[in-house]
N, C-alpha and C. Protein backbone atom coordinates (compact mmCIF):
# COMPACT_ATOMS: atom_id res chain seq x y z
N UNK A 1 0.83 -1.19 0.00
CA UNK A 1 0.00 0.00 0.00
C UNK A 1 0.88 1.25 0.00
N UNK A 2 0.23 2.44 -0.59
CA UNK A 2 1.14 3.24 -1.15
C UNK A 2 1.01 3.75 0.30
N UNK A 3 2.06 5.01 0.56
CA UNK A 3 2.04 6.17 1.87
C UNK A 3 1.05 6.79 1.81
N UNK A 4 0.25 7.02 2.78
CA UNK A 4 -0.78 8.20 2.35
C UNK A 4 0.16 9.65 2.48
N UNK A 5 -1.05 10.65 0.95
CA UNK A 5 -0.31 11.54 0.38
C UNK A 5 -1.73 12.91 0.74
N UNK A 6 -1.40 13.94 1.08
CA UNK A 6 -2.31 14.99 1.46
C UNK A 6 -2.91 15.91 -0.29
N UNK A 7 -3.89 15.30 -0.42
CA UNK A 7 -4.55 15.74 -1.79
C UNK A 7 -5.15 17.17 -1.44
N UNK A 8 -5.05 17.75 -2.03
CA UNK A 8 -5.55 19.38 -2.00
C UNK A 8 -6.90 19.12 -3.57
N UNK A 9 -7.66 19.77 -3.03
CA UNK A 9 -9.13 19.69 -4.07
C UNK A 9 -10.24 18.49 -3.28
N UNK A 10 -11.19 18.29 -4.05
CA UNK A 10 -12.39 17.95 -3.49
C UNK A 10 -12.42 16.88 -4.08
N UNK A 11 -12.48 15.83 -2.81
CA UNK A 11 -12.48 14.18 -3.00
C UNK A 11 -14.50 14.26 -2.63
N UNK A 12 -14.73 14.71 -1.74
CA UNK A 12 -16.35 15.24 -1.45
C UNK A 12 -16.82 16.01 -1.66
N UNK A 13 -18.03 16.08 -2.47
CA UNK A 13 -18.86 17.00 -3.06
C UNK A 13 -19.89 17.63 -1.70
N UNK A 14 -19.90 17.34 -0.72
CA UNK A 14 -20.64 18.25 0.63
C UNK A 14 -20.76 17.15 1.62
N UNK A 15 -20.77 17.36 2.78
CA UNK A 15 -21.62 16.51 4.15
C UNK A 15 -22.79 16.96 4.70
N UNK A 16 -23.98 16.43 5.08
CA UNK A 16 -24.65 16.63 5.86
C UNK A 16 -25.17 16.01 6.53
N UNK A 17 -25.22 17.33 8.18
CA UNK A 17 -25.00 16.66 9.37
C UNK A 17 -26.65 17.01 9.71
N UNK A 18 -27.36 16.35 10.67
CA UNK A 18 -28.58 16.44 11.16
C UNK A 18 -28.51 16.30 12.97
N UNK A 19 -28.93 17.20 13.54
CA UNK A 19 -28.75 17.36 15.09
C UNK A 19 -29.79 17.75 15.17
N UNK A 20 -29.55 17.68 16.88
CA UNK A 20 -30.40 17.62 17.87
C UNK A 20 -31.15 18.98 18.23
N UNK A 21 -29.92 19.81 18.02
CA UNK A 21 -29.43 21.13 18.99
C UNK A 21 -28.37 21.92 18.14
N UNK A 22 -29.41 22.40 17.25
CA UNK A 22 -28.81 23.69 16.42
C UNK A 22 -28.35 24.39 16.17
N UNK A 23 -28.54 25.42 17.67
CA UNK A 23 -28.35 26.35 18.30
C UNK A 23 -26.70 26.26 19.24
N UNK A 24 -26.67 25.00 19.50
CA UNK A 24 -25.23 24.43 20.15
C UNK A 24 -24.05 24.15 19.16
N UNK A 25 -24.67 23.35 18.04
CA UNK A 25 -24.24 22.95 16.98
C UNK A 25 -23.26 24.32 16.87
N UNK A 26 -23.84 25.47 16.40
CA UNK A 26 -23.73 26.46 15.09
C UNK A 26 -22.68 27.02 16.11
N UNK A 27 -22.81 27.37 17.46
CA UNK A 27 -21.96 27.84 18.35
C UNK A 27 -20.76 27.30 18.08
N UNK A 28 -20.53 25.96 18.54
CA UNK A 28 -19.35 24.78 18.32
C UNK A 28 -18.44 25.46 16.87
N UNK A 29 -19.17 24.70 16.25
CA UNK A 29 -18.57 25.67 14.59
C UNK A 29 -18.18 26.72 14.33
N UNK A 30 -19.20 27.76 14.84
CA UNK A 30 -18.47 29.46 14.78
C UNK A 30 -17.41 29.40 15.46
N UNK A 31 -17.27 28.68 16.44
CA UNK A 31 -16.03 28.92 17.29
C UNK A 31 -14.93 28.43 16.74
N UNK A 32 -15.42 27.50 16.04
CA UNK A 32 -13.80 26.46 15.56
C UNK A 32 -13.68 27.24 14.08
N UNK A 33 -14.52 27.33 13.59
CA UNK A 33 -14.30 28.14 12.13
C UNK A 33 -14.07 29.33 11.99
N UNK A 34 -14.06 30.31 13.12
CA UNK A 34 -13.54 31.27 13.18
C UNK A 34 -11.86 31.36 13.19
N UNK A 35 -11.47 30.11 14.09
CA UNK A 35 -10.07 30.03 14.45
C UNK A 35 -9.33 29.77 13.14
N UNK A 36 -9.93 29.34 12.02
CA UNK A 36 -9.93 28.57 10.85
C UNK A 36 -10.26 29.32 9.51
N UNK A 37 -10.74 30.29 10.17
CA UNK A 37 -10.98 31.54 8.92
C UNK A 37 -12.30 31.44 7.98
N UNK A 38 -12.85 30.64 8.35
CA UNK A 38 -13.47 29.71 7.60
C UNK A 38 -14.77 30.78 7.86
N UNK A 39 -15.67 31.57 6.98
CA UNK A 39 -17.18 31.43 7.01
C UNK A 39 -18.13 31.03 6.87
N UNK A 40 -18.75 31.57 7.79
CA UNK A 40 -20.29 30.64 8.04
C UNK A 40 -21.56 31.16 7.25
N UNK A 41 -22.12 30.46 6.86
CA UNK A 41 -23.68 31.34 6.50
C UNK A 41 -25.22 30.37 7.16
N UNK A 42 -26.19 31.51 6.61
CA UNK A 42 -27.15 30.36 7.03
C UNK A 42 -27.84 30.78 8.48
N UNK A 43 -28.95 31.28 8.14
CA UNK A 43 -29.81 31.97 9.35
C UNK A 43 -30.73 31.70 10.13
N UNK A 44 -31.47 30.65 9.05
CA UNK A 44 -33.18 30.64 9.22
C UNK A 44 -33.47 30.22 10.23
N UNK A 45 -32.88 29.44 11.56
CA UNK A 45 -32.64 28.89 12.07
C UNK A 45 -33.32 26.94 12.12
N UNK A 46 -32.77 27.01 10.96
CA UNK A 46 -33.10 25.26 10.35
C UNK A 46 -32.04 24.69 10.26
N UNK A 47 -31.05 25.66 9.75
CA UNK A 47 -29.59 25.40 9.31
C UNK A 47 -28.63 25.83 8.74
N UNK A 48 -27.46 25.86 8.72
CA UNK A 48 -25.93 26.29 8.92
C UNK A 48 -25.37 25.90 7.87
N UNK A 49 -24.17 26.46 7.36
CA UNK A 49 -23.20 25.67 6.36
C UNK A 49 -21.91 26.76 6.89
N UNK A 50 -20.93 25.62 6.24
CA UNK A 50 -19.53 26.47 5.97
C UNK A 50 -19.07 25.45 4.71
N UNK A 51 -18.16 26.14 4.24
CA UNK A 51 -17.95 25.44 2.61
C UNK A 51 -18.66 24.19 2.31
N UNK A 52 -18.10 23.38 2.31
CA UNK A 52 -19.75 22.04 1.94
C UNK A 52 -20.15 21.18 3.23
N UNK A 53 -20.01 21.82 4.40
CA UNK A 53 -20.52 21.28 5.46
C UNK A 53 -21.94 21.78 5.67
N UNK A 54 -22.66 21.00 5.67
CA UNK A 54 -23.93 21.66 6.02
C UNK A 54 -24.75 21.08 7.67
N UNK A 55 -25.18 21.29 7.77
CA UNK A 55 -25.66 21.27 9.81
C UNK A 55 -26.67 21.85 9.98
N UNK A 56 -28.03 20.65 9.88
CA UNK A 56 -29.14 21.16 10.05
C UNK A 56 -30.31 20.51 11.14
N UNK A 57 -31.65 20.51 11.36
CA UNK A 57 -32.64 20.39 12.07
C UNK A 57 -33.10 19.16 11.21
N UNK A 58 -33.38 18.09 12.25
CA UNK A 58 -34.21 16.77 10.98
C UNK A 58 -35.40 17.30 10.39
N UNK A 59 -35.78 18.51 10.54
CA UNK A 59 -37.21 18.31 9.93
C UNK A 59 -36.83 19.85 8.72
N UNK A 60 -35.60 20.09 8.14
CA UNK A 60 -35.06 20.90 7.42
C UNK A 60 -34.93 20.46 5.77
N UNK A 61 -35.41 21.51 5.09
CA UNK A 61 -35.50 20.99 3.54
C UNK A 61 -34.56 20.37 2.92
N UNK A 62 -33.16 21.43 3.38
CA UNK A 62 -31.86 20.95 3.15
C UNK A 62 -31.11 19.28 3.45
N UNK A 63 -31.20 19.02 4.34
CA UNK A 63 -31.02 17.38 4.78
C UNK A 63 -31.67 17.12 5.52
N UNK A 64 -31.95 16.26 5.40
CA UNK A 64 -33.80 15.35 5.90
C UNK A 64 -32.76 14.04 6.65
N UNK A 65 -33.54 13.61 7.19
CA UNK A 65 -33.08 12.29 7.79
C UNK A 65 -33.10 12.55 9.70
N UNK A 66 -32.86 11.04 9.52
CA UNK A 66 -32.36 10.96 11.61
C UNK A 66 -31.53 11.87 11.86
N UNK A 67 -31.30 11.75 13.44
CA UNK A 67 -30.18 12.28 13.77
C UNK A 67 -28.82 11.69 13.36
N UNK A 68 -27.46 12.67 12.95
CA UNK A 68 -26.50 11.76 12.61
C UNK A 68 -25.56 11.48 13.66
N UNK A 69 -25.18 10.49 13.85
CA UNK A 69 -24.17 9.57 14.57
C UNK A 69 -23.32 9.94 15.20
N UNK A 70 -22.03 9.17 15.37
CA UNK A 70 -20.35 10.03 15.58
C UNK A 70 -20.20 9.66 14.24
N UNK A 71 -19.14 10.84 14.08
CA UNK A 71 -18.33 10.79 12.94
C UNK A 71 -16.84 11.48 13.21
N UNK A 72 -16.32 11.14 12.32
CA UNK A 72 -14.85 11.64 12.84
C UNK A 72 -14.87 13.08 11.11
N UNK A 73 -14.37 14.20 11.74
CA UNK A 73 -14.46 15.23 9.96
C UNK A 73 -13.23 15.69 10.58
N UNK A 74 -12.31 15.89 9.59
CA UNK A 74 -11.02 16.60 10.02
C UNK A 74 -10.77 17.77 9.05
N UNK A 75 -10.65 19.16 9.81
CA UNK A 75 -10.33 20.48 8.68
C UNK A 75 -8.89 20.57 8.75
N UNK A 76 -8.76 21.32 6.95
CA UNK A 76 -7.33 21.49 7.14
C UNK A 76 -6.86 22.96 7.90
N UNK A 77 -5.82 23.26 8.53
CA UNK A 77 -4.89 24.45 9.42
C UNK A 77 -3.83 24.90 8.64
N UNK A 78 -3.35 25.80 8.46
CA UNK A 78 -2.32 26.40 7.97
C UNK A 78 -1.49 26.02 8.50
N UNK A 79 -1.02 26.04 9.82
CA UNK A 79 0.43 25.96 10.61
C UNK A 79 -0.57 25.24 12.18
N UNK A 80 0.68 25.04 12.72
CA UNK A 80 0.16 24.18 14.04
C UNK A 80 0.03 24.91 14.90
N UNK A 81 -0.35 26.66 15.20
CA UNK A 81 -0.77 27.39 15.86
C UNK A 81 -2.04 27.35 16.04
N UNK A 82 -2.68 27.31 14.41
CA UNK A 82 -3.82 27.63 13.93
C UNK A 82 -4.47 25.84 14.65
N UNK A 83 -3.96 24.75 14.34
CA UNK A 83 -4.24 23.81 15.13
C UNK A 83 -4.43 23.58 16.41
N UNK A 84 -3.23 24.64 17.55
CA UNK A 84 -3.26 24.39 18.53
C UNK A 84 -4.62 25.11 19.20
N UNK A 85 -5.27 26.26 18.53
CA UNK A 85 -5.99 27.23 18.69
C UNK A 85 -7.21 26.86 18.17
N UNK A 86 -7.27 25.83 16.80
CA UNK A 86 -8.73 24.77 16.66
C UNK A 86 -9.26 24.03 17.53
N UNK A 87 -8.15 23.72 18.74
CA UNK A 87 -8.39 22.75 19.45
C UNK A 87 -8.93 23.15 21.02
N UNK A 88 -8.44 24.86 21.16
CA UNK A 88 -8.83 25.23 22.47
C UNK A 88 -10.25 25.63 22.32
N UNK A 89 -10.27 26.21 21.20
CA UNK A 89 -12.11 26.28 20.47
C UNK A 89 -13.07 25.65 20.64
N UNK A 90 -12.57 24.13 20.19
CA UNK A 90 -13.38 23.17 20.05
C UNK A 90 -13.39 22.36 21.62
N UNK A 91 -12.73 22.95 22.57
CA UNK A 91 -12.99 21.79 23.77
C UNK A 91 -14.02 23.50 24.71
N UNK A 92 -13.28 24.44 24.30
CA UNK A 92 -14.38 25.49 25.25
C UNK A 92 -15.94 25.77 24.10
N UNK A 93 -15.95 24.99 23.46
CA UNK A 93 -17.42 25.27 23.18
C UNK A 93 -18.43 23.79 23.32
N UNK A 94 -17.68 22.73 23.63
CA UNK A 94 -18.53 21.52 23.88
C UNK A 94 -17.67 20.12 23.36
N UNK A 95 -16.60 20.76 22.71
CA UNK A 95 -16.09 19.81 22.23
C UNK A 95 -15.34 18.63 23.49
N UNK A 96 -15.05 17.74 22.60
CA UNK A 96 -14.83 16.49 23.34
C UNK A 96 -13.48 15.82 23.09
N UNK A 97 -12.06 15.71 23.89
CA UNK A 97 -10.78 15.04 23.79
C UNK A 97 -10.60 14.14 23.69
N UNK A 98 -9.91 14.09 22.25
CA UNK A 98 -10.02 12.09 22.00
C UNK A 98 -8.33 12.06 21.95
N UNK A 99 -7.23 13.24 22.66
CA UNK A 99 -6.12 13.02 22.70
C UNK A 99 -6.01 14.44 22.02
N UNK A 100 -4.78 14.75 22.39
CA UNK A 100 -4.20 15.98 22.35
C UNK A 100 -3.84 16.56 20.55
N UNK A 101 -4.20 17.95 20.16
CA UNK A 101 -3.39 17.78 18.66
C UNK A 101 -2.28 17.21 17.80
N UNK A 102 -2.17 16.50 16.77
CA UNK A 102 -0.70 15.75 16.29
C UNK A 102 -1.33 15.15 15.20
N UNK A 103 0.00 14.67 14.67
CA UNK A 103 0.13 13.58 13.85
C UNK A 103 -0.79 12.36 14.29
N UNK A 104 -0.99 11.91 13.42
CA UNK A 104 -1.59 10.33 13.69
C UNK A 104 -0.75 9.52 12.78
N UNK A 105 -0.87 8.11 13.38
CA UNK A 105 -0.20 7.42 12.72
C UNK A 105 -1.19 6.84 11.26
């Protein structure tokens, strides 16, 4: 098996996520996507996007379905500041430590 190699461009054409708690959701995200530069849109309060992430209410036109699951989504960082600073984001707005920022094997 070859090394894995970091592809730049779009292997996924969008995700969508369906929650509970919208309002928590969109918080979580602004916080981490801010650190990330990343903008948000999306008002109505049904549902959210940032580039092809979308994060909505099950009963929303946009993605319909159950609630969704765990999933693991990883954004890319410029430098490992911008990482270390995704990560203080994401644990002071609800987020959850599955081990400290790094490499994975």
């Amino acid at each position: 098996m070859k090394k894995q190699e970091l592809r730049r461009g779009r292997l996924i054409d969008h995700i969508g996520l369906v929650v509970r708690d919208l309002a928590a959701s969109k918080a979580f995200y602004a916080a981490v996507f801010d650190v990330l530069e990343i903008p948000m849109g999306g008002s109505d309060g049904r549902n959210f996007w940032a580039d092809e992430l979308f994060v909505s209410t099950p009963d929303s036109e946009e993605v319909r379905g159950e609630l969704t699951g765990r999933h693991h989504i990883a954004f890319q960082a410029q430098d490992r500041a911008m990482v270390d600073a995704f990560h203080k984001a994401a644990l002071a707005h609800g987020g959850r430590d599955n081990g400290a920022p790094g490499e994975r094997p």
